[in-house]
C-alpha atoms as a PDB file:
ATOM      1  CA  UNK A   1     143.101  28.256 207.194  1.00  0.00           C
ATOM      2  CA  UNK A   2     143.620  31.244 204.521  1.00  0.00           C
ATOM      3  CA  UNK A   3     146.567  32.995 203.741  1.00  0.00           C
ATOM      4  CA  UNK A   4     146.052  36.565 203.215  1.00  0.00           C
ATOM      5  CA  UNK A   5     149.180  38.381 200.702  1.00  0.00           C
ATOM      6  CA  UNK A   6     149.612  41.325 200.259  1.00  0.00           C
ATOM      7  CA  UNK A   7     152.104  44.366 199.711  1.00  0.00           C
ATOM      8  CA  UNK A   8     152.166  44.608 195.494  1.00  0.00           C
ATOM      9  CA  UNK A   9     152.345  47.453 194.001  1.00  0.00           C
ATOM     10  CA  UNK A  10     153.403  49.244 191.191  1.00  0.00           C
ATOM     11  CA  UNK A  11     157.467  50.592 191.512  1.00  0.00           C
ATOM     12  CA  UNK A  12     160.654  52.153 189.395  1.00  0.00           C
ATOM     13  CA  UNK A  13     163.250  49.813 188.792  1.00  0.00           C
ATOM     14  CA  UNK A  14     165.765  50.018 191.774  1.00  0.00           C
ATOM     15  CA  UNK A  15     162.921  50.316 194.238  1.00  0.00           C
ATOM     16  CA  UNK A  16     161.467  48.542 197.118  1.00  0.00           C
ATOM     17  CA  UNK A  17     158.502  46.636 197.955  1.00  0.00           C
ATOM     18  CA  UNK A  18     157.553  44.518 201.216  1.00  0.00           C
ATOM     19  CA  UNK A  19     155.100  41.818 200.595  1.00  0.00           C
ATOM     20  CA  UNK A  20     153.137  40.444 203.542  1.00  0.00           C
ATOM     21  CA  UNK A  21     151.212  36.751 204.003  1.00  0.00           C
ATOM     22  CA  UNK A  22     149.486  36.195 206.969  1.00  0.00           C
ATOM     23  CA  UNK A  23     147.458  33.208 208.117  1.00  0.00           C
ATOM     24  CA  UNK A  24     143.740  33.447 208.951  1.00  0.00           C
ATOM     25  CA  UNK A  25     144.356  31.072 211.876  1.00  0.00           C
ATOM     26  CA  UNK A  26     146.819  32.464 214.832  1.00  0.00           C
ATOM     27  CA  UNK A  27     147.312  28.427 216.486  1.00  0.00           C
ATOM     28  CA  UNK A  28     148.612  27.086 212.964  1.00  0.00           C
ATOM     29  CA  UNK A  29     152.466  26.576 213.611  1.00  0.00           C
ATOM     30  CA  UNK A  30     153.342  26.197 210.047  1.00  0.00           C
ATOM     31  CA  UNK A  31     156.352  23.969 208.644  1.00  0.00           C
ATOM     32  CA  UNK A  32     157.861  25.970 205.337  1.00  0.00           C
ATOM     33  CA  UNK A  33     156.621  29.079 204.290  1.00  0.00           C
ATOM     34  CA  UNK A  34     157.887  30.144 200.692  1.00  0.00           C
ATOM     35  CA  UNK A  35     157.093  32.309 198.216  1.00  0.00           C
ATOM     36  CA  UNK A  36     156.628  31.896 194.235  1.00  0.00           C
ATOM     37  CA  UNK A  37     156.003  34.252 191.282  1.00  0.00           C
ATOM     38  CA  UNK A  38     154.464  33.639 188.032  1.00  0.00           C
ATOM     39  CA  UNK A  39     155.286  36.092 185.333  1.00  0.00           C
ATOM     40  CA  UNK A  40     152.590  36.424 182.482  1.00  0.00           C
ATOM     41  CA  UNK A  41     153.214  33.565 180.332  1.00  0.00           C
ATOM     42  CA  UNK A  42     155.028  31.670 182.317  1.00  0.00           C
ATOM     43  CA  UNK A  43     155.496  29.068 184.773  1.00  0.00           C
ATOM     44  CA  UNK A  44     154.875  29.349 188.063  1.00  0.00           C
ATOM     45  CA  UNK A  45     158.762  30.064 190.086  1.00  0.00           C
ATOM     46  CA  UNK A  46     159.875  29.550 193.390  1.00  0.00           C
ATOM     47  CA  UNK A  47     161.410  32.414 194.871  1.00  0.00           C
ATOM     48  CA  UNK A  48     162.405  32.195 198.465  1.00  0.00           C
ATOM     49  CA  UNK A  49     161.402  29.941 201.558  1.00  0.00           C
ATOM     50  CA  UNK A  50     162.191  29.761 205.131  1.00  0.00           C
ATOM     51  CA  UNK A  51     161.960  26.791 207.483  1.00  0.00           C
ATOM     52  CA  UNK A  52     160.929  26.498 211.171  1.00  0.00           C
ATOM     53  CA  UNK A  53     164.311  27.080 212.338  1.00  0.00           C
ATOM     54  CA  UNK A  54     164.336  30.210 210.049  1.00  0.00           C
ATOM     55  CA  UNK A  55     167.031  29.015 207.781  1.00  0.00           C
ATOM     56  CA  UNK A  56     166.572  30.141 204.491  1.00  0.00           C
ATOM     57  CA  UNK A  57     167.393  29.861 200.597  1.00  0.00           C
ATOM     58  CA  UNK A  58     166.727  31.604 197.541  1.00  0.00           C
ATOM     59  CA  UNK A  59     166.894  31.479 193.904  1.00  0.00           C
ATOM     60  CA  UNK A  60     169.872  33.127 191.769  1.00  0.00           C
ATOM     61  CA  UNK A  61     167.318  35.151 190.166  1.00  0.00           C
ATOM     62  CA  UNK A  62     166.199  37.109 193.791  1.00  0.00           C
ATOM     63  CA  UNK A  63     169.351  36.415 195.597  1.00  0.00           C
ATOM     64  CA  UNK A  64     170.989  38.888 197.474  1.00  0.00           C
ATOM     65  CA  UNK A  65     168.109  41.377 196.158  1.00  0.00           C
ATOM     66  CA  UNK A  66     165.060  39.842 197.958  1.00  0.00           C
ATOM     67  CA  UNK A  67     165.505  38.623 202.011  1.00  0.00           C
ATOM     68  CA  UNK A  68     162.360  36.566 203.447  1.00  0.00           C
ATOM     69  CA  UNK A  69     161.586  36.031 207.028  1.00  0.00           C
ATOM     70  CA  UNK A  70     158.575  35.078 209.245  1.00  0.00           C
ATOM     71  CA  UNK A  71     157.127  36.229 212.561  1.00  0.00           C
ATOM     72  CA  UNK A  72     155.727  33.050 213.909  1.00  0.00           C
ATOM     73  CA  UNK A  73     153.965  34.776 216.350  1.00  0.00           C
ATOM     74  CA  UNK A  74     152.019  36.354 214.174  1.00  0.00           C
ATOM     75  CA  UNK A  75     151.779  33.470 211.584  1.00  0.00           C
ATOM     76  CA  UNK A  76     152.763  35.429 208.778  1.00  0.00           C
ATOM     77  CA  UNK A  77     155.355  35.579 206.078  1.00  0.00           C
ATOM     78  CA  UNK A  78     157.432  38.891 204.626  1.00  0.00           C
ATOM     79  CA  UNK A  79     158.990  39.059 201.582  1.00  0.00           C
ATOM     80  CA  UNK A  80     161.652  42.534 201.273  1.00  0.00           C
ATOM     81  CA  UNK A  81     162.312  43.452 197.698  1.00  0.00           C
ATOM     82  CA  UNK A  82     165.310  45.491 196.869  1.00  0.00           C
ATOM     83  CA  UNK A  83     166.657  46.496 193.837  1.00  0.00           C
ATOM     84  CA  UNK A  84     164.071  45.698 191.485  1.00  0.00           C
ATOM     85  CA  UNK A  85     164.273  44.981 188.127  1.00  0.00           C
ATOM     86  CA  UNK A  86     161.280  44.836 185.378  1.00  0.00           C
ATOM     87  CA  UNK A  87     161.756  41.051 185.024  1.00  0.00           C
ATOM     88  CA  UNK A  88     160.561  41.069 188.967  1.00  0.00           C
ATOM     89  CA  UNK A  89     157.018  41.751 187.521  1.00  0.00           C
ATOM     90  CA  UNK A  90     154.704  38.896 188.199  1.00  0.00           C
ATOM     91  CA  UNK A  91     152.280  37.915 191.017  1.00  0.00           C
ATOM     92  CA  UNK A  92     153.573  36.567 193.966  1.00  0.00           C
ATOM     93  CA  UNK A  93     151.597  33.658 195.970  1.00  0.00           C
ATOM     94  CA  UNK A  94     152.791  32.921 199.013  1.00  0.00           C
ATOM     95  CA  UNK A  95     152.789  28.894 199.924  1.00  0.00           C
ATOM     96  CA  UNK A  96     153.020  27.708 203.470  1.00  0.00           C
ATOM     97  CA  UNK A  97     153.080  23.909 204.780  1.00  0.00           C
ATOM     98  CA  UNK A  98     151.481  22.390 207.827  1.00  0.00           C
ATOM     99  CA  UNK A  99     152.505  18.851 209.111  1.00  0.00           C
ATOM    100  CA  UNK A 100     149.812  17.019 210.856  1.00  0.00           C
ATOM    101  CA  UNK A 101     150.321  12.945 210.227  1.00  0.00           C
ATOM    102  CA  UNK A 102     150.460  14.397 206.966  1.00  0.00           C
ATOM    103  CA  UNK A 103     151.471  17.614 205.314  1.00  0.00           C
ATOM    104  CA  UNK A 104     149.074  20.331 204.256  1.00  0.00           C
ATOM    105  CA  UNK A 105     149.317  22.929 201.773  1.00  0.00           C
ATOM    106  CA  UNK A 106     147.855  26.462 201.344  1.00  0.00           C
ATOM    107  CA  UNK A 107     148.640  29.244 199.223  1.00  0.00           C
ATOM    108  CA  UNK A 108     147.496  32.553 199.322  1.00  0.00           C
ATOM    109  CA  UNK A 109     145.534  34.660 196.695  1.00  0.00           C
ATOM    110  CA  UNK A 110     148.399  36.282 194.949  1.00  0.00           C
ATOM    111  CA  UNK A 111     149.721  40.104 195.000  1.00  0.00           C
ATOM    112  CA  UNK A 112     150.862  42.047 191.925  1.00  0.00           C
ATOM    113  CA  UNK A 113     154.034  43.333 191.507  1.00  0.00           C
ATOM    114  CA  UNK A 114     155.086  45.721 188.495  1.00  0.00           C
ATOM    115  CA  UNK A 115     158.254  47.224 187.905  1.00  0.00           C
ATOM    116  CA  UNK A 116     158.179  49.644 185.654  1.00  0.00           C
ATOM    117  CA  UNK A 117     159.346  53.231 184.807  1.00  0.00           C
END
């Protein structure tokens, strides 16, 4: 299974972006899906994630800025940016989580985002 991101872009701070992640394989009913960033020099974050039962969390730097949800029937995971700043820059991966006896992990390729004026 692959996950395919994508959505980055370069954008003015105060704009919008919608990232995308979708799974290669339509029968997958994944666990978590989450996204991270990792900002040139730094660490890889976590940013958002979103369980089976859709609940979701964030971190204080995206909160109330960035919502994620997930169209299971599609296997894929959305990320909506508002209000961006130029510390949003960074590629975004997007992570999802499989359970299977065991749990499984994939992450996708990674999508640029720049904010910038």
């Amino acid at each position: 299974v692959q996950l395919q991101a994508c959505g980055g872009g370069l954008v003015q701070p105060g704009g919008s972006l919608r990232l995308s992640c979708a799974a290669s394989a339509s029968s997958f009913s994944f666990n978590a899906m989450r996204w991270y960033r990792q900002a040139p020099g730094k660490q890889r974050e976590w940013v958002a994630g979103i369980g089976t039962d859709t609940g979701t969390s964030y971190s204080d730097a995206v909160k109330g800025r960035f919502t994620i949800s997930r169209d299971n029937a599609k296997n894929t995971v959305y990320l909506q940016m508002n209000s961006l700043k130029p510390e949003d820059t960074a590629v975004y991966y997007c992570y999802a989580t499989y359970y299977s006896g065991k749990y499984y992990d994939y992450w996708g390729q990674g999508t640029q985002v720049t904010v910038s004026s």
